[in-house]
Protein backbone atom coordinates (compact mmCIF):
# COMPACT_ATOMS: atom_id res chain seq x y z
CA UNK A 1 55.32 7.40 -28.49
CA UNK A 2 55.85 9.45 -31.49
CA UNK A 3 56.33 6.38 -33.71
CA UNK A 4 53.06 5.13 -32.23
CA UNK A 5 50.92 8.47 -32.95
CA UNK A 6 52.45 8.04 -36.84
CA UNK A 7 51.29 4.84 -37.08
CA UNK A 8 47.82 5.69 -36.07
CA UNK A 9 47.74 8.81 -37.66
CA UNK A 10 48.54 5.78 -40.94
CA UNK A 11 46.00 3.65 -40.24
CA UNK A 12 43.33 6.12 -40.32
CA UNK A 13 44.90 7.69 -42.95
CA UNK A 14 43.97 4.46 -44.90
CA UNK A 15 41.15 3.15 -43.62
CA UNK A 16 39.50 6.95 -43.58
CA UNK A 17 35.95 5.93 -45.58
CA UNK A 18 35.45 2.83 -43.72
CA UNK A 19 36.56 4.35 -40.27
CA UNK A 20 34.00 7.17 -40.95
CA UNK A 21 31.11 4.53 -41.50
CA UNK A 22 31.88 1.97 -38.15
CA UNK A 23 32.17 5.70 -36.72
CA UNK A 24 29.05 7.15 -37.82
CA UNK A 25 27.12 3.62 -36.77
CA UNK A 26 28.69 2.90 -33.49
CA UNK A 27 29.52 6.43 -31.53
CA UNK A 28 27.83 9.27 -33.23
CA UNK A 29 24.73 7.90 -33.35
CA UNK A 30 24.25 6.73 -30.07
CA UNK A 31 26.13 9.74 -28.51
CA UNK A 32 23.36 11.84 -30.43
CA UNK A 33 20.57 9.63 -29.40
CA UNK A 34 22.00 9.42 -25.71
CA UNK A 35 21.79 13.72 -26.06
CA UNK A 36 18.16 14.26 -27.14
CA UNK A 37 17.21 11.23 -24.58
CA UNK A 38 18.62 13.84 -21.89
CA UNK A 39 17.62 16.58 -23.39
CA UNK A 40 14.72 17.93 -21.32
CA UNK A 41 16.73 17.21 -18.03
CA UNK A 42 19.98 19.64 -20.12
CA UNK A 43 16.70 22.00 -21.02
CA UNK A 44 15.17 22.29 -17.34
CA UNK A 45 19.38 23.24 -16.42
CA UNK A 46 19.98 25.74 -18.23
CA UNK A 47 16.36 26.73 -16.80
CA UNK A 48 16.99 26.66 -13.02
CA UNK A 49 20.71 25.99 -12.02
CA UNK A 50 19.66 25.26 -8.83
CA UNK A 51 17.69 22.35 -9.80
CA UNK A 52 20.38 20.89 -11.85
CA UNK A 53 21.12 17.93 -9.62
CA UNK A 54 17.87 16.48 -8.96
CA UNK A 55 17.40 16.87 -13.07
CA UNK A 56 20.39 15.26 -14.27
CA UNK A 57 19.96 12.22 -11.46
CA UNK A 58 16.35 11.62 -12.75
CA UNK A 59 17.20 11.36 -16.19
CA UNK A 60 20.30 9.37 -15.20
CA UNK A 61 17.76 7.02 -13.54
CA UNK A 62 15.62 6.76 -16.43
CA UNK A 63 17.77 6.28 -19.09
CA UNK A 64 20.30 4.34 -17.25
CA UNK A 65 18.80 1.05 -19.27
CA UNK A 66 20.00 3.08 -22.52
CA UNK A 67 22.77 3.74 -21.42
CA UNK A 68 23.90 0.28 -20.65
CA UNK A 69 22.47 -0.51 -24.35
CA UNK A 70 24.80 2.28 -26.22
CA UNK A 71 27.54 1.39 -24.47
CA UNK A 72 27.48 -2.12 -25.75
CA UNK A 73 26.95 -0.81 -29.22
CA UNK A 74 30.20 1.45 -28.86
CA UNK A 75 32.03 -1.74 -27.79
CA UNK A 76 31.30 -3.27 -30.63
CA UNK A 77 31.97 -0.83 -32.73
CA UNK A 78 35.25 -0.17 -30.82
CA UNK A 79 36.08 -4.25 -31.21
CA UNK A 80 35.06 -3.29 -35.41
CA UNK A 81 37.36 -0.80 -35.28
CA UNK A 82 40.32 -2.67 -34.33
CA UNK A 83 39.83 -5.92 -37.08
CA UNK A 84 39.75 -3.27 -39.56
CA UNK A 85 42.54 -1.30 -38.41
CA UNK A 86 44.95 -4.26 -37.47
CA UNK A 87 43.79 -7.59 -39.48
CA UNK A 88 46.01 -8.46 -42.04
CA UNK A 89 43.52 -9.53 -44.12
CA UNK A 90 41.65 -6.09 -44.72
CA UNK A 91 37.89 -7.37 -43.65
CA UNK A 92 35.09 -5.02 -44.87
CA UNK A 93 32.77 -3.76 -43.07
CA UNK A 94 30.63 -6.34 -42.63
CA UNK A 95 33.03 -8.81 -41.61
CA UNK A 96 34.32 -6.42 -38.80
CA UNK A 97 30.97 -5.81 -37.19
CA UNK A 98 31.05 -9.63 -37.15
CA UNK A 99 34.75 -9.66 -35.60
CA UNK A 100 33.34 -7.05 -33.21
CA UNK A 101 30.09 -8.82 -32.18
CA UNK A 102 32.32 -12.32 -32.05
CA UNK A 103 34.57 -10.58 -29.59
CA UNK A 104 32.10 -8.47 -27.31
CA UNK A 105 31.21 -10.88 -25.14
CA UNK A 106 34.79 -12.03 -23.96
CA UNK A 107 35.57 -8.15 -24.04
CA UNK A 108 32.53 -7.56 -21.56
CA UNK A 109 33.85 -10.28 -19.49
CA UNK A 110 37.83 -9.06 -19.53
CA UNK A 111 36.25 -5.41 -18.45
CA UNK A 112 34.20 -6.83 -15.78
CA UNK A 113 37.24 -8.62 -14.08
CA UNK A 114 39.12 -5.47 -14.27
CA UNK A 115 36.52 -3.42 -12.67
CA UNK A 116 36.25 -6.25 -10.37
CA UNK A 117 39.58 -6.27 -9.73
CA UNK A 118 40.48 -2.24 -9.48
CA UNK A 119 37.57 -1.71 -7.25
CA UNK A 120 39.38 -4.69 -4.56
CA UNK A 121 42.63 -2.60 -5.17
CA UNK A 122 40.96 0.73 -4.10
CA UNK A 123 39.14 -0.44 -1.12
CA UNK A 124 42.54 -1.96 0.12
CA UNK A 125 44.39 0.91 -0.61
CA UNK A 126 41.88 2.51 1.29
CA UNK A 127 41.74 -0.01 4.42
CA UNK A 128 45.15 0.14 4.73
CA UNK A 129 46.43 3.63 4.04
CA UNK A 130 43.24 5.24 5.71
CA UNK A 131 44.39 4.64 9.44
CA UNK A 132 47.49 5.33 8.85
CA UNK A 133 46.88 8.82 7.13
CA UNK A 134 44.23 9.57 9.95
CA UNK A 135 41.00 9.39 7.52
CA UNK A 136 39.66 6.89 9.57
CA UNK A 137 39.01 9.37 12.60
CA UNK A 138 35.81 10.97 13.19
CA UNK A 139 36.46 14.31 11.47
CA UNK A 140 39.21 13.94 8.46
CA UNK A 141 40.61 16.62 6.84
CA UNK A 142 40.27 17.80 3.75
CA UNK A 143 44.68 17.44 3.07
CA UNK A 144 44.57 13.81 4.29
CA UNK A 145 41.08 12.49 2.18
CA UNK A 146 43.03 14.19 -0.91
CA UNK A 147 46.03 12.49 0.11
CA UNK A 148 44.35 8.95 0.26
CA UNK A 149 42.30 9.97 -3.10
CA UNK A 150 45.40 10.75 -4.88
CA UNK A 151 47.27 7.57 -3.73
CA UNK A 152 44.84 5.64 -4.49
CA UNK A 153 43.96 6.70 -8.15
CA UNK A 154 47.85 6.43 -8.44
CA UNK A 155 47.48 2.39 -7.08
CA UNK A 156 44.58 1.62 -9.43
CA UNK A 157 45.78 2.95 -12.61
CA UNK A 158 49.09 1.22 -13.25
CA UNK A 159 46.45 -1.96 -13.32
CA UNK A 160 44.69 -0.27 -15.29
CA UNK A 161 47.59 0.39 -17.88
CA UNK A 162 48.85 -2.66 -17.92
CA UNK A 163 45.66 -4.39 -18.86
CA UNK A 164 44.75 -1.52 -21.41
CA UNK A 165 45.39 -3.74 -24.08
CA UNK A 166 43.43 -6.54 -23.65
CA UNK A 167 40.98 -5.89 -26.19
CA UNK A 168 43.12 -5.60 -29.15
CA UNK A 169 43.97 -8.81 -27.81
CA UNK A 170 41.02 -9.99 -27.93
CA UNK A 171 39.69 -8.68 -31.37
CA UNK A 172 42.92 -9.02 -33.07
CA UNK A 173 45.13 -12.03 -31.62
CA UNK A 174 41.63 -14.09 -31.39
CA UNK A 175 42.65 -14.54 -27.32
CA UNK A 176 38.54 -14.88 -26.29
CA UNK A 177 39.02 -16.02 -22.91
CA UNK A 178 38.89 -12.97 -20.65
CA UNK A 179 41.74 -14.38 -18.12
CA UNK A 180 44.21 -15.05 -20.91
CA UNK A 181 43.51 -11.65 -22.66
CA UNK A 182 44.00 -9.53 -19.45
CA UNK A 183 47.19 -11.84 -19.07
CA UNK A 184 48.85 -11.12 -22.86
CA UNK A 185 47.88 -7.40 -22.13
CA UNK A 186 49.95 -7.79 -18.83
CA UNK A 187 52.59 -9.39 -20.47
CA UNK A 188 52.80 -6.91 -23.69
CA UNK A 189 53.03 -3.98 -21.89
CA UNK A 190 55.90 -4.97 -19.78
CA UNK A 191 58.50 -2.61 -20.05
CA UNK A 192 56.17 0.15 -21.52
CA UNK A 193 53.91 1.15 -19.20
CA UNK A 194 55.13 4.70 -18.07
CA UNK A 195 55.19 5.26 -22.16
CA UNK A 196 51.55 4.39 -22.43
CA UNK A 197 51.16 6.12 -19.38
CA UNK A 198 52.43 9.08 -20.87
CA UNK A 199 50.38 8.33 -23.78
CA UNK A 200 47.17 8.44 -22.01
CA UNK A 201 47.68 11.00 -20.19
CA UNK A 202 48.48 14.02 -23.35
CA UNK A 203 45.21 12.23 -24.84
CA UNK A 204 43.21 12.47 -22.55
CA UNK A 205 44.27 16.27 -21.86
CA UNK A 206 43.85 17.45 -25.80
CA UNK A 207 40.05 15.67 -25.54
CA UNK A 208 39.75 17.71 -22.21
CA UNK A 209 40.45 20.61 -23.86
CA UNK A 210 38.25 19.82 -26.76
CA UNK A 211 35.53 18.89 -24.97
CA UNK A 212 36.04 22.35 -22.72
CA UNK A 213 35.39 24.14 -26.05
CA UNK A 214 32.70 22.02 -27.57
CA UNK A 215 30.84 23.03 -24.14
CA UNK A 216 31.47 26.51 -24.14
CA UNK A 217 30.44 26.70 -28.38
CA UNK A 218 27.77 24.48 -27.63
CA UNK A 219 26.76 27.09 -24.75
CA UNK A 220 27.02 30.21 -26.93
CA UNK A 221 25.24 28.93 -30.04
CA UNK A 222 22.01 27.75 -27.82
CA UNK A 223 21.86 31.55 -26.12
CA UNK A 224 21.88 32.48 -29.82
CA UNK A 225 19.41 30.11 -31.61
CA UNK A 226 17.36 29.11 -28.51
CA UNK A 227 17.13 26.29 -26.44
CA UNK A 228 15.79 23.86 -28.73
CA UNK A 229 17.50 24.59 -31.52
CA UNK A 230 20.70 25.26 -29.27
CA UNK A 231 19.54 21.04 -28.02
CA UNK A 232 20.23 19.93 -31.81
CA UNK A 233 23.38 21.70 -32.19
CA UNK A 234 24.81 20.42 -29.07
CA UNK A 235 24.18 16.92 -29.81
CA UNK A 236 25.54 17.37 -33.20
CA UNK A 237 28.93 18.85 -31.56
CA UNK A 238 28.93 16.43 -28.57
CA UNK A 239 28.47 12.96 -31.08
CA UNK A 240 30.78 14.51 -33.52
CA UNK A 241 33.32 15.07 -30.96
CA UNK A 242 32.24 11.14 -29.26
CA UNK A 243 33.29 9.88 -32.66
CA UNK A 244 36.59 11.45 -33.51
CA UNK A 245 37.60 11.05 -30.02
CA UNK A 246 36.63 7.29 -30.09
CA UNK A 247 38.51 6.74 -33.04
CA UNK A 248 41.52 8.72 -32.46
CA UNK A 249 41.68 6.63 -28.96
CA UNK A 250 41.32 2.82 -30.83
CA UNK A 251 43.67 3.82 -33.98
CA UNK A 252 45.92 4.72 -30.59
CA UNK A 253 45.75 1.64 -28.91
CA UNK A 254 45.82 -0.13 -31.98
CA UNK A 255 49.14 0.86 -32.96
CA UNK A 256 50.54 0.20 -29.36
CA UNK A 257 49.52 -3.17 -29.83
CA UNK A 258 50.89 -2.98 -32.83
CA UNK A 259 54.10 -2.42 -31.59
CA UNK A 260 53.59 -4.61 -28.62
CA UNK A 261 52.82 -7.60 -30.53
CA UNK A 262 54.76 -6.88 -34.00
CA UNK A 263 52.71 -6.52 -37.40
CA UNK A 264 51.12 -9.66 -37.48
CA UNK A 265 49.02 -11.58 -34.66
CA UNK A 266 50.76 -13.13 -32.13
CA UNK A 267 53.83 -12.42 -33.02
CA UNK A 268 55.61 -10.53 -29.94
CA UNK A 269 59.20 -8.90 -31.52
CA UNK A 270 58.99 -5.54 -30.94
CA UNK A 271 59.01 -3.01 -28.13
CA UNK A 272 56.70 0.13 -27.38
CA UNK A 273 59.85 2.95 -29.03
């Protein structure tokens, strides 16, 4: 894992003006357009608490189009990312988008299998475990649905692992159809996937913690400057964080693949250290 962190920590290292352009384009922006789009529902919140649920599931409703639309921008840009961080031949900018844009379609189809596929695994996890743990009675308790919760989350992710890496398959080894991709990923991360695991998990924890202070910074400076202003400074922290985060996560995955599938596409002769 450690060897994997240096070699992403490298490959942002030298791709840091580029990286900060595909970044700028394809998460900050349309983390900071997503923020003001939501921003009267985050406004009438911090108004009346009470009314927080019915706000944030109207605005949810309207802008769920938008949603959809930014996060197949951020795909692309994440499917950029990866040609410029792992193609041998050092594409610009342009030619990356391109890579990206190529590849988004079999990466939209690869990530709708695997939702397709986790959300089988969780309902028979659930079929099966459920009478057996006693959720399936009239009135459940609250040990045994956090039993069956827990179980299955731990079911669905090792799927989830093991296929993490289909789309530097796809946007690096060229693999477009969605079946084969999901199958490489499979087949890469034999061997590795408690160390990716692992991986995941102490990201995922320092962006938790991140994010847990953005919030509460966010939260001070808008009792401070007002709610409007206090709008614009919250979007600015919440896309800046988006971005870093985003690429911190693809230089990551990146260099697992790197590992995965040696230096150069397609080439499988080394393991995840």
């Amino acid at each position: 894992m450690s060897e994997a962190w240096r070699d992403a920590t490298a490959m942002m290292a030298r791709n840091r003006e580029v990286l900060l352009v595909v970044a700028g384009l394809f998460f900050f922006l349309p983390s900071l357009v997503l923020s003001f789009a939501m921003g009267d529902a985050q406004t009438a919140t911090m108004r009346d608490p009470e009314a927080a649920e019915s706000a944030m599931v109207a605005a949810y409703s309207q802008w769920a189009w938008l949603m959809v639309l930014l996060g197949v921008v951020s795909m692309v840009g994440s499917l950029a990312l990866l040609a410029l961080l792992r193609d041998h031949d050092r594409p610009t900018v342009g030619e990356a988008i391109k890579t990206g844009l190529v590849a988004l379609l079999p990466a939209i189809g690869a990530y709708l299998l695997l939702a397709i596929g986790l959300l089988l695994i969780a309902f028979l996890t659930i079929g099966i475990l459920g009478p057996l743990l006693g959720v399936s009675t009239a009135s459940p308790t609250l040990g045994q649905l956090t039993t069956l919760a827990a179980i299955t989350f731990a079911i669905v992710l090792y799927p989830a692992v093991k296929f993490s890496l289909a789309t530097p398959v796809i946007a690096v080894d060229k693999v477009h159809n969605p079946i084969k991709a999901l199958g490489r990923s499979w087949r890469l991360t034999k061997g590795a996937s408690l160390q990716l695991f692992l991986f995941y998990v102490l990201l995922f924890l320092v962006y938790f913690v991140l994010a847990l202070v953005a919030a509460m910074v966010s939260a001070a400076l808008g009792l401070i400057v007002g709610p409007g202003a206090g709008l614009i400074v919250s979007a600015l922290i919440s896309g800046a964080l988006s971005a870093v985060s985003s690429v911190v996560f693809v230089a990551v995955v990146a260099a697992a693949h790197r590992q995965l599938a040696g230096p150069s596409a397609g080439a499988v002769s080394q393991t995840f250290e």
